[in-house]
N, C-alpha and C. Protein backbone atom coordinates (compact mmCIF):
# COMPACT_ATOMS: atom_id res chain seq x y z
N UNK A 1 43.77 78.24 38.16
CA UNK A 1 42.61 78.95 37.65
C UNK A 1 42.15 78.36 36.32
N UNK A 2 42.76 78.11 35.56
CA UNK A 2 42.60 77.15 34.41
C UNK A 2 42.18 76.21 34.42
N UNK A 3 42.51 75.37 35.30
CA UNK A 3 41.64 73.84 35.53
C UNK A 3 40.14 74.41 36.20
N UNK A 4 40.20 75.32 36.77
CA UNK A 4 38.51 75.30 36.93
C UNK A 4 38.02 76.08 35.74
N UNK A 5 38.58 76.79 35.13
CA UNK A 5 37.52 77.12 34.22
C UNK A 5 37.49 76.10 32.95
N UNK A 6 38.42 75.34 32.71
CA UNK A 6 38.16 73.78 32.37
C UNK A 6 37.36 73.16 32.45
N UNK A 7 37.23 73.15 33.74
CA UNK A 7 36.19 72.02 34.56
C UNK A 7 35.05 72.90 34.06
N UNK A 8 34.65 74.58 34.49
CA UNK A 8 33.45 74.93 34.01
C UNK A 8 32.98 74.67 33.13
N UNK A 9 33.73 74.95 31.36
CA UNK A 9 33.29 74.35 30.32
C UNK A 9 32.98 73.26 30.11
N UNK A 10 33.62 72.00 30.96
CA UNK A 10 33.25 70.64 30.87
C UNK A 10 31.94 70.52 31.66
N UNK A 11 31.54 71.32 32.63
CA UNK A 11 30.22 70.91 33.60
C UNK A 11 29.03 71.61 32.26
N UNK A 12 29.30 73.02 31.87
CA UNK A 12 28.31 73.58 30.80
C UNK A 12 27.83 72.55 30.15
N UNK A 13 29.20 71.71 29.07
CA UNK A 13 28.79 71.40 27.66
C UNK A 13 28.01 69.84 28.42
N UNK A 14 28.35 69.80 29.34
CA UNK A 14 27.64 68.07 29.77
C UNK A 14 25.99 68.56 29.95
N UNK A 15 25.76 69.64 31.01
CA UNK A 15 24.26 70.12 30.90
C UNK A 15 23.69 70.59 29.80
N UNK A 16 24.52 71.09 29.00
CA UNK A 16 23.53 71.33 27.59
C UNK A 16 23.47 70.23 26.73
N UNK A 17 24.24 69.01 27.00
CA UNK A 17 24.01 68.01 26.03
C UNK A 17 22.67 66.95 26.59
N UNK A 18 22.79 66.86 28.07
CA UNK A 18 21.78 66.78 28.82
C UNK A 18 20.19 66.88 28.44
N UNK A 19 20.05 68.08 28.32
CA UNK A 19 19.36 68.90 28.59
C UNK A 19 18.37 69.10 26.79
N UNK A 20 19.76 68.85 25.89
CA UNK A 20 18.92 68.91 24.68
C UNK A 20 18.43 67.38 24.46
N UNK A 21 19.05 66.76 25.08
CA UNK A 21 18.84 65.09 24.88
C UNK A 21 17.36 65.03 24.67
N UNK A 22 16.81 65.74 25.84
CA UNK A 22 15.41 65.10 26.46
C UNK A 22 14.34 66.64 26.38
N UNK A 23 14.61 67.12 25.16
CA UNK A 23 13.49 68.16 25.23
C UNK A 23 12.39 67.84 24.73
N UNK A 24 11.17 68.52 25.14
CA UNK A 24 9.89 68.18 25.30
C UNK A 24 9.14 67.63 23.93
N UNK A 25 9.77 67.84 22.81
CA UNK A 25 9.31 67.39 21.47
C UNK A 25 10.17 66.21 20.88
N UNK A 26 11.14 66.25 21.59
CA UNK A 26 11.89 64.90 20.78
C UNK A 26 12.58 65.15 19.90
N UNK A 27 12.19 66.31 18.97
CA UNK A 27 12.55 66.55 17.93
C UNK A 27 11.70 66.34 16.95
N UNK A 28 10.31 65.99 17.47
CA UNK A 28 9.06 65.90 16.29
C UNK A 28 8.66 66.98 16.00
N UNK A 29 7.56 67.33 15.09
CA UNK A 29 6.87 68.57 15.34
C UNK A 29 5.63 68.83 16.58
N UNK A 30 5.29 69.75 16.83
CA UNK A 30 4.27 69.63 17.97
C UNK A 30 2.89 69.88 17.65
N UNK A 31 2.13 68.83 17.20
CA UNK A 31 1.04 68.03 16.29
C UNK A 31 0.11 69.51 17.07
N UNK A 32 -0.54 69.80 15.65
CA UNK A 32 -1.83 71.10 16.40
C UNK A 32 -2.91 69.99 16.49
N UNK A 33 -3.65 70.16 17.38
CA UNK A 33 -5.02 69.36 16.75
C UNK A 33 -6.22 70.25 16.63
N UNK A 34 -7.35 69.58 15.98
CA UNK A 34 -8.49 70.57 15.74
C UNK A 34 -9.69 69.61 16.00
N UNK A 35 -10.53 70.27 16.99
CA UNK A 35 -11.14 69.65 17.81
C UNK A 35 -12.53 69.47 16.54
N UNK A 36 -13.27 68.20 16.60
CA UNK A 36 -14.16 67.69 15.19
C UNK A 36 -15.38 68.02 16.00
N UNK A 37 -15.75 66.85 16.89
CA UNK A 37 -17.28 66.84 17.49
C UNK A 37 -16.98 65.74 18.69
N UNK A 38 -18.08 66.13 19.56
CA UNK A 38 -18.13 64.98 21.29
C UNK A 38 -19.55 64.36 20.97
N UNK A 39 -19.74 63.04 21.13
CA UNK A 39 -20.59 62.11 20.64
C UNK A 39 -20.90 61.33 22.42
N UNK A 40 -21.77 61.44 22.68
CA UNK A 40 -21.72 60.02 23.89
C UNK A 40 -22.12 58.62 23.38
N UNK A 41 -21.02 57.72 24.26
CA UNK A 41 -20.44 56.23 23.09
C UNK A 41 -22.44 55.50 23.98
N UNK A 42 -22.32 54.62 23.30
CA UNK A 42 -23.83 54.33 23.37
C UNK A 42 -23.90 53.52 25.00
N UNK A 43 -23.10 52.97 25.62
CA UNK A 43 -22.99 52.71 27.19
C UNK A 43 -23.29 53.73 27.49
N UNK A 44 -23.29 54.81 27.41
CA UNK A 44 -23.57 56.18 28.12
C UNK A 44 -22.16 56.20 29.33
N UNK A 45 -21.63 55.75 29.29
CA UNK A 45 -20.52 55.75 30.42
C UNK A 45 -18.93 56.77 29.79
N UNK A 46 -18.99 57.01 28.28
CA UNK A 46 -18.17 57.63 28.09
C UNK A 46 -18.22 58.57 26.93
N UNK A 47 -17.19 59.20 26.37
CA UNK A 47 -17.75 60.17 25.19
C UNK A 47 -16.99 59.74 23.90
N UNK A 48 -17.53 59.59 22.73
CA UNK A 48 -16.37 59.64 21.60
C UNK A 48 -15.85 61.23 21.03
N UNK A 49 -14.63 61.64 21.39
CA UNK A 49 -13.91 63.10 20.89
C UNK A 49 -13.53 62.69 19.48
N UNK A 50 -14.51 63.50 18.64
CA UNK A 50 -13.59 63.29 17.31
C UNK A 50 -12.53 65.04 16.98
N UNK A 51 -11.68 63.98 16.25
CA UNK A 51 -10.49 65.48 16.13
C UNK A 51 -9.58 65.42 15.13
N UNK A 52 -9.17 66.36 14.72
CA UNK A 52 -7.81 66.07 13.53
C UNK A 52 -6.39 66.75 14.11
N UNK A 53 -5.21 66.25 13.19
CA UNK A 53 -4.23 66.36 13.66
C UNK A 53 -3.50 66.69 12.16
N UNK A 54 -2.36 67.85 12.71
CA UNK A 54 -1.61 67.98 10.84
C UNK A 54 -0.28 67.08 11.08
N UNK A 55 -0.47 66.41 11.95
CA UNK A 55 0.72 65.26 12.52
C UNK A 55 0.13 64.15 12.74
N UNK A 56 0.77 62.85 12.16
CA UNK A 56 0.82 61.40 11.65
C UNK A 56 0.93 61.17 13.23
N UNK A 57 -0.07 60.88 14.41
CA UNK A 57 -0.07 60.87 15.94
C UNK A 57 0.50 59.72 16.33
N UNK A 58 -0.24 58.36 15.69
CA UNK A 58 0.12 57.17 16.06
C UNK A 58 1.46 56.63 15.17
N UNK A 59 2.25 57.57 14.38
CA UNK A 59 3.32 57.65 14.25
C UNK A 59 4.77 57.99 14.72
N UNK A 60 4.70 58.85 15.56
CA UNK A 60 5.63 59.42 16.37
C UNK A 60 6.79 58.97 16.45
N UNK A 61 6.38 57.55 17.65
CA UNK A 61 7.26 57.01 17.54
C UNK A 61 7.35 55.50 17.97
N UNK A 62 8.35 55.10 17.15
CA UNK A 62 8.16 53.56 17.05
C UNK A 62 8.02 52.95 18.58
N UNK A 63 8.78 53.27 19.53
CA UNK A 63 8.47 52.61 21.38
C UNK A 63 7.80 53.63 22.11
N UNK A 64 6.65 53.24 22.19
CA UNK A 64 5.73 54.01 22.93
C UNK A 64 5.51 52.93 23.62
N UNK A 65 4.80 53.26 24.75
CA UNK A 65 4.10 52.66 25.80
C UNK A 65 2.97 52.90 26.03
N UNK A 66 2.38 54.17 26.07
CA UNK A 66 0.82 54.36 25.75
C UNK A 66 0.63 55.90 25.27
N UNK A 67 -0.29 56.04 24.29
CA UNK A 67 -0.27 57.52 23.87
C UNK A 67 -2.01 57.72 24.08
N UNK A 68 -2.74 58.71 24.59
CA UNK A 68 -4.03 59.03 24.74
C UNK A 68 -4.35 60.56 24.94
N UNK A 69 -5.14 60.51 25.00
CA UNK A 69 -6.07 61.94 24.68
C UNK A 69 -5.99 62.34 26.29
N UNK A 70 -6.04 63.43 26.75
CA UNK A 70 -5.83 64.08 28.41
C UNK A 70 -6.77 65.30 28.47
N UNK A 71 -7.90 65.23 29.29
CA UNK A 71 -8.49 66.49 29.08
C UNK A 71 -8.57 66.74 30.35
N UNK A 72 -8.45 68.06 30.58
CA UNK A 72 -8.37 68.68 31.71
C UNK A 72 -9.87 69.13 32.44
N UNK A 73 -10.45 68.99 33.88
CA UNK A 73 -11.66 69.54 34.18
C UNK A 73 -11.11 71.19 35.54
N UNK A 74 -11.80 71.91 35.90
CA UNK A 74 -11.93 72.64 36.64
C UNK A 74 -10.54 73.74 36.47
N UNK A 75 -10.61 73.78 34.83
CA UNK A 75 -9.35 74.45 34.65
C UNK A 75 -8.20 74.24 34.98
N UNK A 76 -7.88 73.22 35.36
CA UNK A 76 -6.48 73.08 35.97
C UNK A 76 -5.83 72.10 34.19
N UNK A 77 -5.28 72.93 33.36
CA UNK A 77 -4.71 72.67 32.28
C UNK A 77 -3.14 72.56 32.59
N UNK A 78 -2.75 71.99 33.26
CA UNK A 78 -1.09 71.33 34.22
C UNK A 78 -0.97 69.93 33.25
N UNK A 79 -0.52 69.54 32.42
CA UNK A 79 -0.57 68.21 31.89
C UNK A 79 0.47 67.77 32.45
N UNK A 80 1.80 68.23 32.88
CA UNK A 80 2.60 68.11 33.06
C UNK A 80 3.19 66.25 34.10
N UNK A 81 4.12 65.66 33.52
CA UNK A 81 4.34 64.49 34.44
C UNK A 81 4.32 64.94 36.06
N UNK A 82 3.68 64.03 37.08
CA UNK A 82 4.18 64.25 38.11
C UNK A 82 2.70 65.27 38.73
N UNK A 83 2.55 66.27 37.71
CA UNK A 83 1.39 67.58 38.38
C UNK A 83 -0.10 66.35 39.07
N UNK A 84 -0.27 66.59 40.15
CA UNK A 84 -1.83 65.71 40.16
C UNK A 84 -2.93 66.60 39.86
N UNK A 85 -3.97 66.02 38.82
CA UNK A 85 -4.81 66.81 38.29
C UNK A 85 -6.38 65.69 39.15
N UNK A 86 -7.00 66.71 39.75
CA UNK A 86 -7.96 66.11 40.40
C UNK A 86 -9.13 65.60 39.86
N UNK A 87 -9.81 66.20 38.86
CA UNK A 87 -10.64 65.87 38.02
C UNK A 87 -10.07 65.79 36.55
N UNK A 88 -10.27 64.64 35.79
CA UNK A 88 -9.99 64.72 34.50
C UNK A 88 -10.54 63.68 33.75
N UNK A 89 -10.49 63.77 32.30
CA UNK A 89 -10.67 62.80 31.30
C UNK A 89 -9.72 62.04 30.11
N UNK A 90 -9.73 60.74 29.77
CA UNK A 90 -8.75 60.55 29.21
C UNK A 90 -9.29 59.50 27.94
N UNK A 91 -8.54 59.31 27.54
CA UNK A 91 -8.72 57.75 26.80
C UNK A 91 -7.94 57.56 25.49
N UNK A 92 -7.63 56.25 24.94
CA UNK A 92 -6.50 55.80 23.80
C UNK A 92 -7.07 56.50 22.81
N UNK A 93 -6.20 56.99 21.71
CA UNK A 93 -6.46 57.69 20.52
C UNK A 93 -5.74 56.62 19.52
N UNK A 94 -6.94 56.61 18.21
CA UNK A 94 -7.06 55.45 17.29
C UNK A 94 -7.42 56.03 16.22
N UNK A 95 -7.06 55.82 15.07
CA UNK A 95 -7.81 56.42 13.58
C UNK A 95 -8.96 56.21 13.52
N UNK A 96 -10.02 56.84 13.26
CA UNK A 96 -11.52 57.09 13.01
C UNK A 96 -11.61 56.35 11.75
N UNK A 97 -12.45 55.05 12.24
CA UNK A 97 -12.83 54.43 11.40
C UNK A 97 -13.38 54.47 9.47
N UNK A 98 -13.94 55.58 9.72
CA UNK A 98 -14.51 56.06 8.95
C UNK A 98 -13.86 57.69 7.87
N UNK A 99 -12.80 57.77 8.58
CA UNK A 99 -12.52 59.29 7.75
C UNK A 99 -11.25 58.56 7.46
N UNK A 100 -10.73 59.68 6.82
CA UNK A 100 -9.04 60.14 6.01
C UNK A 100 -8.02 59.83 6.80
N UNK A 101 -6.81 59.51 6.70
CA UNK A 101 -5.63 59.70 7.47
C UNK A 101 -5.49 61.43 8.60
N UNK A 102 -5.34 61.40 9.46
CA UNK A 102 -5.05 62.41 10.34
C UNK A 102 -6.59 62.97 10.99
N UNK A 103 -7.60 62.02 10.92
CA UNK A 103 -8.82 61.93 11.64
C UNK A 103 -8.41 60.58 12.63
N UNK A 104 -8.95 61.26 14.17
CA UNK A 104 -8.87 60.40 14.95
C UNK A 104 -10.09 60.49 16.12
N UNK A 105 -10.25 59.51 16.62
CA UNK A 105 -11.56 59.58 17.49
C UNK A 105 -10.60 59.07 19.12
N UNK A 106 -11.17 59.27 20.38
CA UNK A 106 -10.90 58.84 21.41
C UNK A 106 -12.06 58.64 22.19
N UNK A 107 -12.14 57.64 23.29
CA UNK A 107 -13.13 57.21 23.97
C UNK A 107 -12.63 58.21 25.31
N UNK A 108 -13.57 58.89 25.95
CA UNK A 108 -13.24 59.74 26.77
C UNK A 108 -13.58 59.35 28.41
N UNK A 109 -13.42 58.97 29.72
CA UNK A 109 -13.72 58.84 30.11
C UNK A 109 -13.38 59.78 31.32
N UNK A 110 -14.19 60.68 32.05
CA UNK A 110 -13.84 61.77 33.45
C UNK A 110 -14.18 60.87 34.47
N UNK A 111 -12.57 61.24 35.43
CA UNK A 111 -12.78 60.85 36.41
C UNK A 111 -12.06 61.41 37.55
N UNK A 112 -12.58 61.05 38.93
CA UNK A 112 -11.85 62.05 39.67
C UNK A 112 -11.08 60.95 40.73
N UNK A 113 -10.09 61.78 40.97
CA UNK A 113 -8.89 61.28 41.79
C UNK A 113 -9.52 60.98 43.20
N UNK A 114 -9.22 60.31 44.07
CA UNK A 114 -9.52 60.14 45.91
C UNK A 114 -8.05 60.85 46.53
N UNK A 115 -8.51 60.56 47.84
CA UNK A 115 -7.59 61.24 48.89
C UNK A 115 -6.09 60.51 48.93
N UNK A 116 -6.88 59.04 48.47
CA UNK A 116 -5.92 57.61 48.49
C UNK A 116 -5.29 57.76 47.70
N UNK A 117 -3.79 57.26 47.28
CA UNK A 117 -2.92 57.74 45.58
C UNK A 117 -3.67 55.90 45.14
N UNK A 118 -4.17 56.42 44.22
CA UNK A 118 -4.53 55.14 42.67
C UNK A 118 -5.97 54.86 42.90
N UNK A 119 -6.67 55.92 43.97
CA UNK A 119 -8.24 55.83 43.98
C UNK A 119 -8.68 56.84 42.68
N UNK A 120 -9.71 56.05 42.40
CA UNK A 120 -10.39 56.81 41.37
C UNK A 120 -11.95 56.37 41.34
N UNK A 121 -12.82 57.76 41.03
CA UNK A 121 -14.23 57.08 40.48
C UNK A 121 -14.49 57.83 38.74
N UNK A 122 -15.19 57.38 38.44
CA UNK A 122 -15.84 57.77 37.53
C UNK A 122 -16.91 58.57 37.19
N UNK A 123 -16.94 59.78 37.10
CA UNK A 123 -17.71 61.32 37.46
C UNK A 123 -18.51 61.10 36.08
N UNK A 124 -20.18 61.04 36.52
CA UNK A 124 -21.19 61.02 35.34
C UNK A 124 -22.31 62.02 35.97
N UNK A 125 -23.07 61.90 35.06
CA UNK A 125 -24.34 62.92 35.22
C UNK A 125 -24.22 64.03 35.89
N UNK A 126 -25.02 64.61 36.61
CA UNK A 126 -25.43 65.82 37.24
C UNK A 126 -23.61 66.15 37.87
N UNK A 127 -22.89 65.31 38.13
CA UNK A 127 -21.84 65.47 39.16
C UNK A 127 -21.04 66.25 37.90
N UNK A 128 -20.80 65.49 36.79
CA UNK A 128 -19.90 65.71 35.65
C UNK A 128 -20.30 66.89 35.28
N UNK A 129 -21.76 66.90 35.00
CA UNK A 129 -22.51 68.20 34.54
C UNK A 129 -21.98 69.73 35.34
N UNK A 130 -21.60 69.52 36.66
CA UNK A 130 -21.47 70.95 37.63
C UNK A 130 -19.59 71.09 37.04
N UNK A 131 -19.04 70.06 37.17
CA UNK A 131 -17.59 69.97 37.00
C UNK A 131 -17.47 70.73 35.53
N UNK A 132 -18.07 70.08 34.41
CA UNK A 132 -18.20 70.89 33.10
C UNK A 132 -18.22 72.44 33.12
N UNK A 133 -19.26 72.61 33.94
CA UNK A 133 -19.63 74.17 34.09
C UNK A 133 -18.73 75.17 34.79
N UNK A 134 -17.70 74.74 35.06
CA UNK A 134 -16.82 75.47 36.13
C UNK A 134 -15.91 76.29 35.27
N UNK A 135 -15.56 75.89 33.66
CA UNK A 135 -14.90 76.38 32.49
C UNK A 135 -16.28 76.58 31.34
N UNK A 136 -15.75 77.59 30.34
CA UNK A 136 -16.34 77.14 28.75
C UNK A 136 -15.52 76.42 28.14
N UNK A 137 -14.31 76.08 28.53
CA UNK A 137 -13.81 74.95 27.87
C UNK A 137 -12.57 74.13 28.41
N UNK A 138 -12.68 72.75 27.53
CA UNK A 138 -12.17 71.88 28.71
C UNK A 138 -10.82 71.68 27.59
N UNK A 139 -9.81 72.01 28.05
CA UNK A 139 -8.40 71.57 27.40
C UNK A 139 -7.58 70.29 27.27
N UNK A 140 -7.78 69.59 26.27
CA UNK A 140 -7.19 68.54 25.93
C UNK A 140 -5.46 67.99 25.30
N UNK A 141 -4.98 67.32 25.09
CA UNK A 141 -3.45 67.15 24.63
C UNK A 141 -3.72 65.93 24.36
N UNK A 142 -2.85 65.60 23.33
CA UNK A 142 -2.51 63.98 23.29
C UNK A 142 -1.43 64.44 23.74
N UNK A 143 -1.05 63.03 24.55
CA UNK A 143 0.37 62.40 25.34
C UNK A 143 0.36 60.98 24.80
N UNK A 144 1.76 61.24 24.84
CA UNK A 144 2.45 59.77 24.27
C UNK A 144 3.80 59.23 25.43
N UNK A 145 3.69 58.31 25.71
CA UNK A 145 5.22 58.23 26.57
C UNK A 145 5.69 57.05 25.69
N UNK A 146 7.05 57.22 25.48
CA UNK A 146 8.16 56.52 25.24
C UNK A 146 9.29 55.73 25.53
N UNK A 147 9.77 54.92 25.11
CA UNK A 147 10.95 54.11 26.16
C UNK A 147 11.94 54.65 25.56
N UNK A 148 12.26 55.69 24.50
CA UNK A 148 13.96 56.15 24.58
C UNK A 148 13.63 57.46 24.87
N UNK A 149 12.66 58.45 25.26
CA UNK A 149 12.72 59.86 25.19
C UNK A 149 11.38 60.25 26.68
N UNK A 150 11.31 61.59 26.90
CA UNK A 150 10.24 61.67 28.41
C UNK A 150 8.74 61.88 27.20
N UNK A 151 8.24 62.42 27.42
CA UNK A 151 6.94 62.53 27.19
C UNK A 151 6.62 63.28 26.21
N UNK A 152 5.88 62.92 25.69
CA UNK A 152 5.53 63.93 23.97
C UNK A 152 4.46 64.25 24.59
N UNK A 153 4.11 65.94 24.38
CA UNK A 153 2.50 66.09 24.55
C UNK A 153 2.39 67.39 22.84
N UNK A 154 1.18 67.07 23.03
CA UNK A 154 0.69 68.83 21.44
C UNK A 154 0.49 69.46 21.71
N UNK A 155 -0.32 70.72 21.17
CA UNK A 155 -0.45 71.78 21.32
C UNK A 155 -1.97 71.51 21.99
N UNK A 156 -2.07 72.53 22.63
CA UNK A 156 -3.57 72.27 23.45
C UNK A 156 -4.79 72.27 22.66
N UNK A 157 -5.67 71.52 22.22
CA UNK A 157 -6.91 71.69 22.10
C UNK A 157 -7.98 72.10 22.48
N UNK A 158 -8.88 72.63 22.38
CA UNK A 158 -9.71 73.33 23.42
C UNK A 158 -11.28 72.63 23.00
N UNK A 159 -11.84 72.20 23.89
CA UNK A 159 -13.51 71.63 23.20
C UNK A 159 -14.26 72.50 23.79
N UNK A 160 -15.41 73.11 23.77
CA UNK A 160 -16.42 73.83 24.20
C UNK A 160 -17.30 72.81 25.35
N UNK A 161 -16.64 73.15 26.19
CA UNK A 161 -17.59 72.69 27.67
C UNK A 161 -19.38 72.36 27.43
N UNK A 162 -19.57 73.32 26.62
CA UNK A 162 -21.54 73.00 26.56
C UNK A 162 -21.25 71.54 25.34
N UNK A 163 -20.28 71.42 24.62
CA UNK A 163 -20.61 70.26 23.89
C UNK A 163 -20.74 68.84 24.24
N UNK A 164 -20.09 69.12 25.67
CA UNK A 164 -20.27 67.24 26.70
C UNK A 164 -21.30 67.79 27.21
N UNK A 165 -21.79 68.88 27.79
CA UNK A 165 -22.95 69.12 28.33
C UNK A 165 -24.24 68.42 27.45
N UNK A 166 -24.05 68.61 26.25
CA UNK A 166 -25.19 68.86 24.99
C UNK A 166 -24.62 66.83 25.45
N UNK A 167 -24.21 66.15 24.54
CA UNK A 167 -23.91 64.97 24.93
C UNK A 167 -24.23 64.42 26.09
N UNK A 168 -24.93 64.95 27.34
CA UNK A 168 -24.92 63.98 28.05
C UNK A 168 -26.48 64.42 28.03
N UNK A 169 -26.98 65.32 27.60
CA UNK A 169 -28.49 65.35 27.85
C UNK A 169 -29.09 65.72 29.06
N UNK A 170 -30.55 65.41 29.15
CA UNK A 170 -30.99 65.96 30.64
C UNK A 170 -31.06 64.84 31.18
């Protein structure tokens, strides 16, 4: 009876060491952001999101592999690895040329998934316009992935749906 409850404590302390290894922050803080203004970039093909952060973003962490902006369309706010999100928008997040440390801008681009896995188009005008309208607002995260830890994401951002509307014009 002793050797298994041995063994129990040895199976516990291995899953909780596990388990704290790889929790969802790393051990960073979990960056708020505050959504600035949506600009359409002058191709008309995508949007510039400006935004702030009370967290140093492109700091995190030293092995990243790619960190970008994730916005969610038709309410489906699932960021989660693995979840397939059918309509969405994304793009690299970079310091804003022009402002302070913890101002950042991203190039936004919506697009929607196919039936096929790695089909994609690129959802503009009137199409984007009905998809917009389905929420008042479209929920964003930066994500970062890493080569020693799973996935960093923040706290959700929220942009006001009529403001890509207002951006894309009639």
């Amino acid at each position: 009876m002793s050797t298994l409850r041995a063994a129990m404590h040895w199976y516990i302390a291995l899953v909780f060491l596990l388990c704290s290894s790889c929790t969802s922050n790393h051990g960073r803080p979990i960056a708020k952001l505050d959504f600035e203004s949506v600009a359409m970039t002058p191709s008309a093909s995508s949007f510039f999101v400006r935004f702030s952060s009370d967290t140093d973003l492109l700091t995190l962490f030293q092995s990243r592999i790619g960190q970008e902006l994730v916005c969610a369309l038709d309410g489906d706010a699932d960021f989660s690895i693995g979840h397939y999100q059918k309509r969405y928008g994304s793009g690299i997040v970079e310091l804003s040329a022009n402002a302070s440390k913890g101002n950042y801008i991203s190039r936004v681009i919506f697009r929607e998934t196919g039936a096929v896995w790695g089909t994609q188009r690129i959802l503009a005008g009137d199409e984007l316009r009905r998809a917009l309208r389905v929420s008042d607002v479209v929920v964003c995260v930066f994500r970062v992935h890493t080569t020693k830890y799973k996935t960093y994401f923040s706290d959700f951002m929220r942009i006001p749906a009529m403001d890509f509307i207002r951006a894309l014009g009639t």
